[in-house]
C-alpha atoms as a PDB file:
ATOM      1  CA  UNK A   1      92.285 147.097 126.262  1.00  0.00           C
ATOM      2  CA  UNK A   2      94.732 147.380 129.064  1.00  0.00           C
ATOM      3  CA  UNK A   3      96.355 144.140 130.974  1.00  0.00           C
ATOM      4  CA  UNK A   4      94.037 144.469 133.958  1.00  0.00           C
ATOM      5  CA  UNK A   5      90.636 144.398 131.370  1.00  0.00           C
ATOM      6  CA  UNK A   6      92.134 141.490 129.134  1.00  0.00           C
ATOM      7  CA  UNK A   7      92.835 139.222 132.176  1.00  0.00           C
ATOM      8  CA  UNK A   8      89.599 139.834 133.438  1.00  0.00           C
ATOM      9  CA  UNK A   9      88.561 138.699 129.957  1.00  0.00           C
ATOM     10  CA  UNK A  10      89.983 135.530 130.030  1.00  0.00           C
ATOM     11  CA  UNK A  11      89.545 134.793 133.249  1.00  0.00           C
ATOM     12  CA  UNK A  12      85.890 135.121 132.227  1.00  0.00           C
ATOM     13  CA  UNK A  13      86.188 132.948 129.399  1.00  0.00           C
ATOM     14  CA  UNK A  14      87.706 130.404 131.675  1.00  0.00           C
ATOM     15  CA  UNK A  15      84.498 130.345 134.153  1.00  0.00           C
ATOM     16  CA  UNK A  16      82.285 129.614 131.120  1.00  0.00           C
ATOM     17  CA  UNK A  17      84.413 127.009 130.004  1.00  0.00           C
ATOM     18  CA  UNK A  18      84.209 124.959 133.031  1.00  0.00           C
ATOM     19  CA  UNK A  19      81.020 125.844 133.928  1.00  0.00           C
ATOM     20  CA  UNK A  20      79.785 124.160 130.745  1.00  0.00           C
ATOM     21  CA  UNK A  21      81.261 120.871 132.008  1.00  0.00           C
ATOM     22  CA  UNK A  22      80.078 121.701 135.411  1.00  0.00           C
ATOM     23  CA  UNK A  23      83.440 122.078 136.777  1.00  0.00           C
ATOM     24  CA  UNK A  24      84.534 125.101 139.649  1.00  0.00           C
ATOM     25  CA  UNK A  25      87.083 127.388 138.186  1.00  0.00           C
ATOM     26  CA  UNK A  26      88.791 127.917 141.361  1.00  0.00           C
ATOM     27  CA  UNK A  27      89.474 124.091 141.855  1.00  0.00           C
ATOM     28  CA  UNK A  28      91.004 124.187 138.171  1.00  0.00           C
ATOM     29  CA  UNK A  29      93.216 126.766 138.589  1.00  0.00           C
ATOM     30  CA  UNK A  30      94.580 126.038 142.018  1.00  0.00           C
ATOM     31  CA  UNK A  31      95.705 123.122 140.112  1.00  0.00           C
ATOM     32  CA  UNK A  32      97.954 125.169 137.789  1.00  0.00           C
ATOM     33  CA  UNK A  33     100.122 126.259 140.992  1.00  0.00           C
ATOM     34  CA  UNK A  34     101.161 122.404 140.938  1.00  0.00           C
ATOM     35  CA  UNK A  35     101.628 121.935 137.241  1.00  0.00           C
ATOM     36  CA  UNK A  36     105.220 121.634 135.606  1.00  0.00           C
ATOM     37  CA  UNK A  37     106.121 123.686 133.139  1.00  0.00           C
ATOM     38  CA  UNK A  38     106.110 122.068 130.126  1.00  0.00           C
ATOM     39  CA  UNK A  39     109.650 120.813 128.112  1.00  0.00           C
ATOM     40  CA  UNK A  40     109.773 119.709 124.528  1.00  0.00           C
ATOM     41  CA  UNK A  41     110.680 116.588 125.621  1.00  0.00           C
ATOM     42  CA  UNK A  42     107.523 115.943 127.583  1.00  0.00           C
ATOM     43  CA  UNK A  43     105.331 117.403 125.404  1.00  0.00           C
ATOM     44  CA  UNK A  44     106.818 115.600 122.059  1.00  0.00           C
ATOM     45  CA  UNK A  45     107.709 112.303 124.662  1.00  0.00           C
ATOM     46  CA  UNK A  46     111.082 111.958 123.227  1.00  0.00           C
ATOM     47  CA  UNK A  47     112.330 109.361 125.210  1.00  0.00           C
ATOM     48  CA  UNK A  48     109.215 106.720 124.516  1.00  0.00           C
ATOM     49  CA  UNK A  49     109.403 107.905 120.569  1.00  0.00           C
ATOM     50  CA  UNK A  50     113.354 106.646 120.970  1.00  0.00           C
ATOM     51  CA  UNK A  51     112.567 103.799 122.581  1.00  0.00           C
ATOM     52  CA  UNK A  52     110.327 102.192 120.389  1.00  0.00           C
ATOM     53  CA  UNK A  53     113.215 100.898 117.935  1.00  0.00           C
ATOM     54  CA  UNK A  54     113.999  97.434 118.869  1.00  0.00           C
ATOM     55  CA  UNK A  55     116.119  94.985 116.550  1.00  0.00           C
ATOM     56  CA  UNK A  56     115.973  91.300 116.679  1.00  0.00           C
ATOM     57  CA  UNK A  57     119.603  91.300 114.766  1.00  0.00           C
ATOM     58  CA  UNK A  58     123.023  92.513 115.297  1.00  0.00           C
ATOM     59  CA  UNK A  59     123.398  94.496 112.165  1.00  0.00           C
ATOM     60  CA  UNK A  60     123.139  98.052 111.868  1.00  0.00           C
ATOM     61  CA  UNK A  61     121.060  99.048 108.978  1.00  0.00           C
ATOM     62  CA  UNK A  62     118.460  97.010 110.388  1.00  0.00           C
ATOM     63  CA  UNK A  63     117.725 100.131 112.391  1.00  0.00           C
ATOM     64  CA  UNK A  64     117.279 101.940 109.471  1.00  0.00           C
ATOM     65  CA  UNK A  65     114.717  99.966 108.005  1.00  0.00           C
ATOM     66  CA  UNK A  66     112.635  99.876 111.374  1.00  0.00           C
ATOM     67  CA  UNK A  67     112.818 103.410 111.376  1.00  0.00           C
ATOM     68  CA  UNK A  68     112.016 104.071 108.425  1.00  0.00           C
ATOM     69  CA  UNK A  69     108.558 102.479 108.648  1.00  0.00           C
ATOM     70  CA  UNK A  70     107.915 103.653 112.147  1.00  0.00           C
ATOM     71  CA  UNK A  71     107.721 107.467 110.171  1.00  0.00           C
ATOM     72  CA  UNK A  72     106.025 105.850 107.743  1.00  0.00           C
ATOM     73  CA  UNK A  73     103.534 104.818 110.464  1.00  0.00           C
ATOM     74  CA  UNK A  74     103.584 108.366 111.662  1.00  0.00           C
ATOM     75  CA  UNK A  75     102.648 109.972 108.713  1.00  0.00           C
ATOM     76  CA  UNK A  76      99.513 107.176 107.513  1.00  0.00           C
ATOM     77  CA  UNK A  77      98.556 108.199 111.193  1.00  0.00           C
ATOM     78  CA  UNK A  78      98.801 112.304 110.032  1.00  0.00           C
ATOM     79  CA  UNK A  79      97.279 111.392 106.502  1.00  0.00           C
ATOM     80  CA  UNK A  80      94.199 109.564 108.834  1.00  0.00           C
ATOM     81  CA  UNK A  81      93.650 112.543 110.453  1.00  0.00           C
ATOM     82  CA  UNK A  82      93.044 114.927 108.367  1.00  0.00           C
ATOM     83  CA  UNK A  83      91.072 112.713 106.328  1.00  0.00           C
ATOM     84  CA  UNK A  84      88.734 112.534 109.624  1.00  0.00           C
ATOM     85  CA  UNK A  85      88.482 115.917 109.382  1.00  0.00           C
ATOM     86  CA  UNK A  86      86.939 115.643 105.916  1.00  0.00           C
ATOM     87  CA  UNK A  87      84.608 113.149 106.703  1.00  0.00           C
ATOM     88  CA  UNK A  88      83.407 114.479 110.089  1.00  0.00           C
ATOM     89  CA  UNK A  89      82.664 118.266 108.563  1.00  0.00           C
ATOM     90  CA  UNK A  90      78.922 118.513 107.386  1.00  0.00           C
ATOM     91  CA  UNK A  91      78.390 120.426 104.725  1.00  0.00           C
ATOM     92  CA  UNK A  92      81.732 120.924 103.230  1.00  0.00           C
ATOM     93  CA  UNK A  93      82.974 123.792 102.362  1.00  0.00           C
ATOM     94  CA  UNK A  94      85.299 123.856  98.806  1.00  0.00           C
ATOM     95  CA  UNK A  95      88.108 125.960 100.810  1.00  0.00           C
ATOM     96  CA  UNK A  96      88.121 123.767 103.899  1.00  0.00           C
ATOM     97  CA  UNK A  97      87.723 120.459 101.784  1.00  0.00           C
ATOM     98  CA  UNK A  98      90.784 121.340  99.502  1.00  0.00           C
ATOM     99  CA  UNK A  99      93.379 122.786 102.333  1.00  0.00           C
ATOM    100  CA  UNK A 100      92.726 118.820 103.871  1.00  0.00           C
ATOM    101  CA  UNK A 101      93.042 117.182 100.898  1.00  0.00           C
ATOM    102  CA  UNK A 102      96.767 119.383  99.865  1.00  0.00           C
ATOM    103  CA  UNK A 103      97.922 118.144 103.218  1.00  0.00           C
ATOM    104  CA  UNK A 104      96.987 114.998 102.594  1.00  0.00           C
ATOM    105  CA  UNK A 105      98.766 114.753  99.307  1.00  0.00           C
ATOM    106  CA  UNK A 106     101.915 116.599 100.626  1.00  0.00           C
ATOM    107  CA  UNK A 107     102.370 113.913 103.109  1.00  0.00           C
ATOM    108  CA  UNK A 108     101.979 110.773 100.022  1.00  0.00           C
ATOM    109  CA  UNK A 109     104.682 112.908  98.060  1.00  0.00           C
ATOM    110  CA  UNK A 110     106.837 112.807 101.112  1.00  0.00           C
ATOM    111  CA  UNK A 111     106.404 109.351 101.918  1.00  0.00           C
ATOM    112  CA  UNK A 112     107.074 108.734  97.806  1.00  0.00           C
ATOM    113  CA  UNK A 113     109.870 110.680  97.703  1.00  0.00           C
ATOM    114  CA  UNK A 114     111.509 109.498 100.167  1.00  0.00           C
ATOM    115  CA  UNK A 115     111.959 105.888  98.989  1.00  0.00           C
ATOM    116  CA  UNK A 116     115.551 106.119  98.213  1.00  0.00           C
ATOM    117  CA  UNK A 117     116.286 106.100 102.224  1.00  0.00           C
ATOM    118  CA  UNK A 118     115.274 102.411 102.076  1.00  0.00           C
ATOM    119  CA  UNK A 119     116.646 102.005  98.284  1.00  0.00           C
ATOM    120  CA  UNK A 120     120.003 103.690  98.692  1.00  0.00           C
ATOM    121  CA  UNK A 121     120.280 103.546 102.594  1.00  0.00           C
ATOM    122  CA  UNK A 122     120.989  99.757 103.488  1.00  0.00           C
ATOM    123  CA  UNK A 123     123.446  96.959 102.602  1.00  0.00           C
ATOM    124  CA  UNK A 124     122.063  94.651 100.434  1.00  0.00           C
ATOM    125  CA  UNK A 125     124.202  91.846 102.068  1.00  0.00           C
ATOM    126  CA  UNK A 126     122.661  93.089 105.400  1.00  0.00           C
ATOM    127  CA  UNK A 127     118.976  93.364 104.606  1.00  0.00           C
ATOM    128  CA  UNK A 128     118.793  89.863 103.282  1.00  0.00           C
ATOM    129  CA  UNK A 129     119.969  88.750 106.447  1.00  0.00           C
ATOM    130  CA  UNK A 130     118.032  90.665 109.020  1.00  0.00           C
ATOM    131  CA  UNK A 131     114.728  90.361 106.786  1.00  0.00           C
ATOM    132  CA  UNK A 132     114.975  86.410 107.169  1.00  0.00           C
ATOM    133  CA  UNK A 133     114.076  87.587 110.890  1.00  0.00           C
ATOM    134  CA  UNK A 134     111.212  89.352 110.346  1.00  0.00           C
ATOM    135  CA  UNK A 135     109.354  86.039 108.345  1.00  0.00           C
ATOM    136  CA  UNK A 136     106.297  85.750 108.267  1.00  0.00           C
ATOM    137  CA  UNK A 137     105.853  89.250 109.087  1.00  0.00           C
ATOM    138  CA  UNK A 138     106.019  91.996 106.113  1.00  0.00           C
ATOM    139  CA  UNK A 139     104.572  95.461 105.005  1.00  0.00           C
ATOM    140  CA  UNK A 140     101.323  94.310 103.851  1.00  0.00           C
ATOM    141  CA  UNK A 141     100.195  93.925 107.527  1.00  0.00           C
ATOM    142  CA  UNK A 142      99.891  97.978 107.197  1.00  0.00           C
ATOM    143  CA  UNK A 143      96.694  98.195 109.132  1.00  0.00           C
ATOM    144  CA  UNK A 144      97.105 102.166 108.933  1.00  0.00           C
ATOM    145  CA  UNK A 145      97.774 101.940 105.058  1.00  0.00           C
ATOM    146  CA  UNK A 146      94.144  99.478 104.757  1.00  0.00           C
ATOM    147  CA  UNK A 147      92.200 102.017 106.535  1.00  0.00           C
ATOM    148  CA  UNK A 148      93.423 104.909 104.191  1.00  0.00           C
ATOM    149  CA  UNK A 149      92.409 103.082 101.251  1.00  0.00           C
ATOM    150  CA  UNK A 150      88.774 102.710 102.957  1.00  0.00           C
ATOM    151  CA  UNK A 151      88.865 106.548 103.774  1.00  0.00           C
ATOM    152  CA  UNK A 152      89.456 107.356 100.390  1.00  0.00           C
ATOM    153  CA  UNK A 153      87.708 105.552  98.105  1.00  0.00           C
ATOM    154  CA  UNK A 154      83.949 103.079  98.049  1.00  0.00           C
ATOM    155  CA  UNK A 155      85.062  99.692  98.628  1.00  0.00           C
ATOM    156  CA  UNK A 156      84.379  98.865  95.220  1.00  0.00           C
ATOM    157  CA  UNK A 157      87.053 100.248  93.875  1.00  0.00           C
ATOM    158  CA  UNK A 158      89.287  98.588  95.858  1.00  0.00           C
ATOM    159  CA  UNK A 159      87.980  94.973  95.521  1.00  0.00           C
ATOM    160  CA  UNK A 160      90.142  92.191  93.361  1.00  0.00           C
ATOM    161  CA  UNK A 161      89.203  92.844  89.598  1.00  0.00           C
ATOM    162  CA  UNK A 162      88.507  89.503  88.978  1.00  0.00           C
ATOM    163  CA  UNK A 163      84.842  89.710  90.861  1.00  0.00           C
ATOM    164  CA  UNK A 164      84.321  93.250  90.783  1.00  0.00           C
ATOM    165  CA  UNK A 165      81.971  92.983  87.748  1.00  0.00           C
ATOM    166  CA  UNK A 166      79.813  90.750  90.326  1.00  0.00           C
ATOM    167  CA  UNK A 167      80.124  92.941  92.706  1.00  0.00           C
ATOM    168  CA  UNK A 168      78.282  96.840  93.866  1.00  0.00           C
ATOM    169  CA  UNK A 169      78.039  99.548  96.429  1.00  0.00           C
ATOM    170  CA  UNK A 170      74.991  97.543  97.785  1.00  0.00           C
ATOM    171  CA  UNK A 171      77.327  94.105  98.224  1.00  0.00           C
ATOM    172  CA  UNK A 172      77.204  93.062 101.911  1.00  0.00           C
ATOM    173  CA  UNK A 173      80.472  94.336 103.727  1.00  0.00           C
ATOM    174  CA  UNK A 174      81.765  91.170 104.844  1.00  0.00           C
ATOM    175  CA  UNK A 175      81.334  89.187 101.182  1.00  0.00           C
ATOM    176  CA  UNK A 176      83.189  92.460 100.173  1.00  0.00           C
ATOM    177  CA  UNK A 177      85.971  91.963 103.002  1.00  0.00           C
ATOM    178  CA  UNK A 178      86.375  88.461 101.606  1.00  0.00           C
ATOM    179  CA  UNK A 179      87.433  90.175  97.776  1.00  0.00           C
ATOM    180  CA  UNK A 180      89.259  92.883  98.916  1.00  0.00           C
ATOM    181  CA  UNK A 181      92.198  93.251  95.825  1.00  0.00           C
ATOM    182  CA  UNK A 182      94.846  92.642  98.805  1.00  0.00           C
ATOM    183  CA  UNK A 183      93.474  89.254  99.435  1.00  0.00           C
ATOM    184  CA  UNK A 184      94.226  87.962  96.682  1.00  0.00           C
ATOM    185  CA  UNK A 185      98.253  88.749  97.851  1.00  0.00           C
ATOM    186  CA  UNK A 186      97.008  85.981 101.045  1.00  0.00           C
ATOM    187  CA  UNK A 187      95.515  83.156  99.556  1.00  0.00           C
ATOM    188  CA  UNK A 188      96.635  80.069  97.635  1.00  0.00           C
ATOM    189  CA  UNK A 189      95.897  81.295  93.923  1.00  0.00           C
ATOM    190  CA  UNK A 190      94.079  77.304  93.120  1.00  0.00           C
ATOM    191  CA  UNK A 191      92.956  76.846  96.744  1.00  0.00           C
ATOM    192  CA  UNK A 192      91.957  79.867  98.335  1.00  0.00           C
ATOM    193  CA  UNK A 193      92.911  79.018 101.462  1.00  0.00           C
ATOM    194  CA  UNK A 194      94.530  81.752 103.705  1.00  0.00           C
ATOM    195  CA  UNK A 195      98.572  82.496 104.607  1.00  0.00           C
ATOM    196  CA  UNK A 196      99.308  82.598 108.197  1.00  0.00           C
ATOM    197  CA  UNK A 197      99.906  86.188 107.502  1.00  0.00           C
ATOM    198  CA  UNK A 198      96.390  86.641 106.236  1.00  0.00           C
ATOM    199  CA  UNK A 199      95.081  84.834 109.270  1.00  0.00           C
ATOM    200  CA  UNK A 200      96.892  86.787 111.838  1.00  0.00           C
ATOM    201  CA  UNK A 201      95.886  90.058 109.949  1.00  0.00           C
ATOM    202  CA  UNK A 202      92.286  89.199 110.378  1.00  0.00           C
ATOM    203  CA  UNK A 203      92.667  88.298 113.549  1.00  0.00           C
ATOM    204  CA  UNK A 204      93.971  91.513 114.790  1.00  0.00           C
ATOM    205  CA  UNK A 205      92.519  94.248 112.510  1.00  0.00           C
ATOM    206  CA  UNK A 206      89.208  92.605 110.621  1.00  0.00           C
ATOM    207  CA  UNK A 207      86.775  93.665 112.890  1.00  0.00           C
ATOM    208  CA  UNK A 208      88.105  97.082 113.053  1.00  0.00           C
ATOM    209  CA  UNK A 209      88.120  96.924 109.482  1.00  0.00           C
ATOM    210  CA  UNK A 210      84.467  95.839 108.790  1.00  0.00           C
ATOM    211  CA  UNK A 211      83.862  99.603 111.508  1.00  0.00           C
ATOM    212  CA  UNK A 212      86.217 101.153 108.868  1.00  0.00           C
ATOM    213  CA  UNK A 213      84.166 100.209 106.046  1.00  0.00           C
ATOM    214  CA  UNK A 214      81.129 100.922 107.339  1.00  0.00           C
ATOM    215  CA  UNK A 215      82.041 104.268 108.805  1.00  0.00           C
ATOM    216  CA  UNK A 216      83.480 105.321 105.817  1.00  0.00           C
ATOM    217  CA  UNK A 217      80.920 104.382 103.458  1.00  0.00           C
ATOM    218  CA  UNK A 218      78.975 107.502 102.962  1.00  0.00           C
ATOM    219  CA  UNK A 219      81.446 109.931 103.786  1.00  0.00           C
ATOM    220  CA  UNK A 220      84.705 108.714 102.297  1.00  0.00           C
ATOM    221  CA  UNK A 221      86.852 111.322  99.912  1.00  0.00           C
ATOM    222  CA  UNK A 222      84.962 110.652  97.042  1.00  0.00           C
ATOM    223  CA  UNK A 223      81.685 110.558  98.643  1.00  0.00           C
ATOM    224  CA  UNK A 224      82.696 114.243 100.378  1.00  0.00           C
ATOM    225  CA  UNK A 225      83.981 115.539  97.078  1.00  0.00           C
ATOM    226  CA  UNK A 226      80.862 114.353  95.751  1.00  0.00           C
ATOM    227  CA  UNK A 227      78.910 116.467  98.042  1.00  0.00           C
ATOM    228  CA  UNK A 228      80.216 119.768  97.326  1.00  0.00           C
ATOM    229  CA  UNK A 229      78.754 122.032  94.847  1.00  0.00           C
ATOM    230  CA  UNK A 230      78.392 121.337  91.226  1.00  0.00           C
ATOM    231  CA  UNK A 231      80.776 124.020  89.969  1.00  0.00           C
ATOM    232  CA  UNK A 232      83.143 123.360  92.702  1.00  0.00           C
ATOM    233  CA  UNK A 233      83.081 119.406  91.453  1.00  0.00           C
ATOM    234  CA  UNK A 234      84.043 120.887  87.657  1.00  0.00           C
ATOM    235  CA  UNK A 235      86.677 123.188  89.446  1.00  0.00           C
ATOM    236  CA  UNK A 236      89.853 122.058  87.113  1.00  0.00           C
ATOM    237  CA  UNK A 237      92.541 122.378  89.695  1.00  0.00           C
ATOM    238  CA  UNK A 238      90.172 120.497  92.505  1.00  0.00           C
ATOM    239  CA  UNK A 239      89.743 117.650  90.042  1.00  0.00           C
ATOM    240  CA  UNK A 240      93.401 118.178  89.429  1.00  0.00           C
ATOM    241  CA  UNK A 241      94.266 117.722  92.730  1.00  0.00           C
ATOM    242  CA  UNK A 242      92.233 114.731  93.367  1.00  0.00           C
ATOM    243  CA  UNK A 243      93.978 113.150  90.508  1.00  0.00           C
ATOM    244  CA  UNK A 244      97.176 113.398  91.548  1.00  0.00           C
ATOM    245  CA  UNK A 245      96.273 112.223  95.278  1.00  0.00           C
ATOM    246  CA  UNK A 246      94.792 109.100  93.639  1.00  0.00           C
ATOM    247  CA  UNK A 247      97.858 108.666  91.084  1.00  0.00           C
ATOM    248  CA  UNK A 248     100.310 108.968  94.221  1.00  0.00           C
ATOM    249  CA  UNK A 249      99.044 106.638  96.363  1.00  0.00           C
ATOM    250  CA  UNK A 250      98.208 104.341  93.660  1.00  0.00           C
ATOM    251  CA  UNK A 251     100.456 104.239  91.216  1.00  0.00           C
ATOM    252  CA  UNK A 252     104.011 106.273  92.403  1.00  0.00           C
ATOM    253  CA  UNK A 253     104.148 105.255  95.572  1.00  0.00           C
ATOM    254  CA  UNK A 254     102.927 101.744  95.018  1.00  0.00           C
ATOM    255  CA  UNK A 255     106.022 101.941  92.013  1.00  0.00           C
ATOM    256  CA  UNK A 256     108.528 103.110  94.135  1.00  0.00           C
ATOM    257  CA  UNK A 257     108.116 100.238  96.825  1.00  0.00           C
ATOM    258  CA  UNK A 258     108.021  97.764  94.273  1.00  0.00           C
ATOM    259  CA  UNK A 259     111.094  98.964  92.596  1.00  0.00           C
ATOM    260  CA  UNK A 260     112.655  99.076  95.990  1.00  0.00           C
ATOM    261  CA  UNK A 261     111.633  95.159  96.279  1.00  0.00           C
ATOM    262  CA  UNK A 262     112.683  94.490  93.224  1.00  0.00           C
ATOM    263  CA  UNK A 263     116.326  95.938  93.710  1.00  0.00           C
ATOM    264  CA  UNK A 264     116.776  94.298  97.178  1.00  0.00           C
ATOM    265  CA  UNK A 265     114.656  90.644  96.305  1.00  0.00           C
ATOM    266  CA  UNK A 266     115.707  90.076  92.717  1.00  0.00           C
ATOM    267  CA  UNK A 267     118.072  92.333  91.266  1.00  0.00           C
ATOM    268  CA  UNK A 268     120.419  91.516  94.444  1.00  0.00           C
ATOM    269  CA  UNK A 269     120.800  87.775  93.393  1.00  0.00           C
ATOM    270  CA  UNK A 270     121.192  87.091  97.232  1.00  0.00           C
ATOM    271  CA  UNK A 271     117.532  86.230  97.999  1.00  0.00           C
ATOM    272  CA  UNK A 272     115.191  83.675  96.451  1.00  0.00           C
ATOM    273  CA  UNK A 273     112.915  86.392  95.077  1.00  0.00           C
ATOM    274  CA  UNK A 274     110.162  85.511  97.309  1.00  0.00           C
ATOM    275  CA  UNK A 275     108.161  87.784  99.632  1.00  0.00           C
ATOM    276  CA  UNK A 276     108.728  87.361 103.694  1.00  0.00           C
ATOM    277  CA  UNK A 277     104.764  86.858 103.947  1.00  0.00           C
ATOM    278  CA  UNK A 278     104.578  84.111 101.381  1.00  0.00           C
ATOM    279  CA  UNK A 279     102.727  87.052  98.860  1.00  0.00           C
ATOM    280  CA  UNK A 280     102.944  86.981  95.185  1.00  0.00           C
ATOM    281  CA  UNK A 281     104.373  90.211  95.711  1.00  0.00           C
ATOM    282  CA  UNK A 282     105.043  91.451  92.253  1.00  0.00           C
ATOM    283  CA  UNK A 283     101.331  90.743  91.179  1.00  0.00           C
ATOM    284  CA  UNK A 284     100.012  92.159  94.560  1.00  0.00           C
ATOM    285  CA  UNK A 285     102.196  95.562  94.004  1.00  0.00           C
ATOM    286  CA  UNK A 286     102.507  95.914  90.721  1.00  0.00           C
ATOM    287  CA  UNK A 287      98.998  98.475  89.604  1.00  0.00           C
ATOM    288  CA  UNK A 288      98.642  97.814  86.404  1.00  0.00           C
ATOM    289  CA  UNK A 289      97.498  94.156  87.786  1.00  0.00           C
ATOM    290  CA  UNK A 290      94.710  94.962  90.057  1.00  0.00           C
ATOM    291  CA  UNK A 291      94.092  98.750  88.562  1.00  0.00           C
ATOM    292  CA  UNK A 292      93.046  99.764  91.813  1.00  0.00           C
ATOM    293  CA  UNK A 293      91.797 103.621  91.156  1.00  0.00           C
ATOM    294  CA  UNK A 294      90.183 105.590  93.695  1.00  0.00           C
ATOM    295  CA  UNK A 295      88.145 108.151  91.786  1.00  0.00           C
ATOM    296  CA  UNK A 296      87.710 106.269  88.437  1.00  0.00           C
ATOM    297  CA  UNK A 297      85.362 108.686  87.443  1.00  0.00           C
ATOM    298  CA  UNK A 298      87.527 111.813  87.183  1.00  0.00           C
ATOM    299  CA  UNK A 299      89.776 109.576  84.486  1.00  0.00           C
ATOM    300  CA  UNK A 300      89.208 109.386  80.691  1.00  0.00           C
ATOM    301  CA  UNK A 301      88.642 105.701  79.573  1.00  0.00           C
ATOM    302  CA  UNK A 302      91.968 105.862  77.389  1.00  0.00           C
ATOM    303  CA  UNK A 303      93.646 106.710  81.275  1.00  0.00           C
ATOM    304  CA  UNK A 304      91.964 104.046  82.824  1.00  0.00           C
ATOM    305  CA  UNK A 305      92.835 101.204  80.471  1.00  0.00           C
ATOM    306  CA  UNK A 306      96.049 102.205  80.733  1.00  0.00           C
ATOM    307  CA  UNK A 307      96.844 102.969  84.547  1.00  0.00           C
ATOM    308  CA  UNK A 308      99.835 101.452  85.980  1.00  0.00           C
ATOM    309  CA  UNK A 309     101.699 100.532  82.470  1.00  0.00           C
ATOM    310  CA  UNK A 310     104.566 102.851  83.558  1.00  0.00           C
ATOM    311  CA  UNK A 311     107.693 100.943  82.482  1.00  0.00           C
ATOM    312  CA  UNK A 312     109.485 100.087  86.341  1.00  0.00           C
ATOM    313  CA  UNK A 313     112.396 102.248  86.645  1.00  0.00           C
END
């Protein structure tokens, strides 16, 4: 095909495109003789992305730790959407379903591996300074890491252990809401009355949660892996893979944040070992305590009695 055919081609192509949407082609491409070319600086919007750090202190390696969970952010947001992908395909191919789920797993190990930025990468004397500023604020207000965990897995799986036998798929969503294992890190053990950091969590992201939940119910990871083919379920290096996803988010990652904490809050002996939410933070983190497991079913009973006994590091 010479240059003269193949622009004709796409020029074509172009006319059925916006004649689908009912568009005229002409009007759309007398637009292009007014468009900018494109930079990398517009296109990636460099400036906003470096604008977007602001401190509330004077010292410098509070910059490293906002940062540090803005990528964070960024990649929960990259993790989200390839999960969507997953859930929106009907009919799932093995191929298709796998490729998502690597990607998805490449970005945890990134995220886990890359603890000792915020480990080895800050002052202690500095971060237990700055972090009295960020009170009652703190990482468990991860609305982005809440709706991964109701991507990935039914709900319950991830409610508080202690009412879970009481509990079943069938359990209305918002008595389920009200046990999710993370509550338990925002209410008065004896009480059960609510932190302001619970309460200003709920305020913000509940309702988008209870959508979440919903959405996700029949077409989460495991209900998608479920879905595929019989011999692709008994595929060793799928169930491999869906192993390790559920061991990295729930178990190394989880243990490298809390031995982060643990360096910083307690090992330090500059802090008074308590969380800047108010949470029982060791319990809440720690995964041998609430055992949450996302595909319980592809672990032996031996595994699952004892997940999350990893000595910390």
């Amino acid at each position: 095909m010479n240059t003269t055919d193949n622009s004709e081609s796409i020029l074509k192509e172009i006319e059925l495109k916006f004649q689908a949407i009912n568009q005229k082609t002409d009007v759309q491409l007398e637009g292009l003789l007014w468009s900018k070319p494109i930079t990398y600086w517009d296109y990636i919007q460099t400036d906003a992305l470096l604008n977007l750090q602001i401190q509330r202190t004077t010292l410098p390696d509070e910059m490293v730790f906002i940062m540090y969970h803005q990528v964070n952010e960024l990649i929960f947001k990259m993790i989200l959407w390839e999960i969507d992908q997953i859930a929106d395909t009907e009919n799932i191919q093995v191929d298709f379903f796998s490729e998502r789920l690597s990607r998805i797993t490449r970005y945890f190990d990134m995220l886990t591996n890359s603890f000792s930025i915020m480990e080895n990468g800050m002052e202690v004397e500095q971060y237990m300074k700055f972090r009295n500023t960020l009170t009652p604020a703190s990482g468990f207000q991860s609305a982005q890491y809440r709706m991964i965990e109701f991507a990935s897995t039914d709900v319950i799986n991830l409610t508080d252990r202690r009412y879970k036998a009481n509990f079943d798929e069938n359990t209305d969503l918002e008595t389920s809401f009200e046990h999710l294992y993370w509550q338990a890190a925002g209410k008065d053990y004896q009480t059960g009355e609510k932190s302001y950091l619970l309460q200003e969590f709920e305020k913000k992201y509940k309702g988008q949660f209870l959508r979440q939940m919903s959405e996700f119910k029949t077409k989460n990871i495991w209900k998608k892996f479920t879905q595929l083919p019989i011999e692709d379920q008994q595929n060793t290096e799928l169930i491999n893979a869906m192993r390790h996803y559920d061991h990295t988010v729930n178990i190394t990652w989880v243990m490298q944040h809390l031995n982060t904490a643990i360096k910083y809050i307690l090992e330090s002996g500059k802090g008074n070992g308590e969380a800047t939410g108010g949470s029982d933070w060791q319990k809440y983190m720690h995964p041998k305590y609430q055992r949450r497991i996302f595909f319980p079913k592809l672990w032996t009973e031996e595994e699952l009695s004892n997940w999350g006994n990893e000595p910390i590091a």
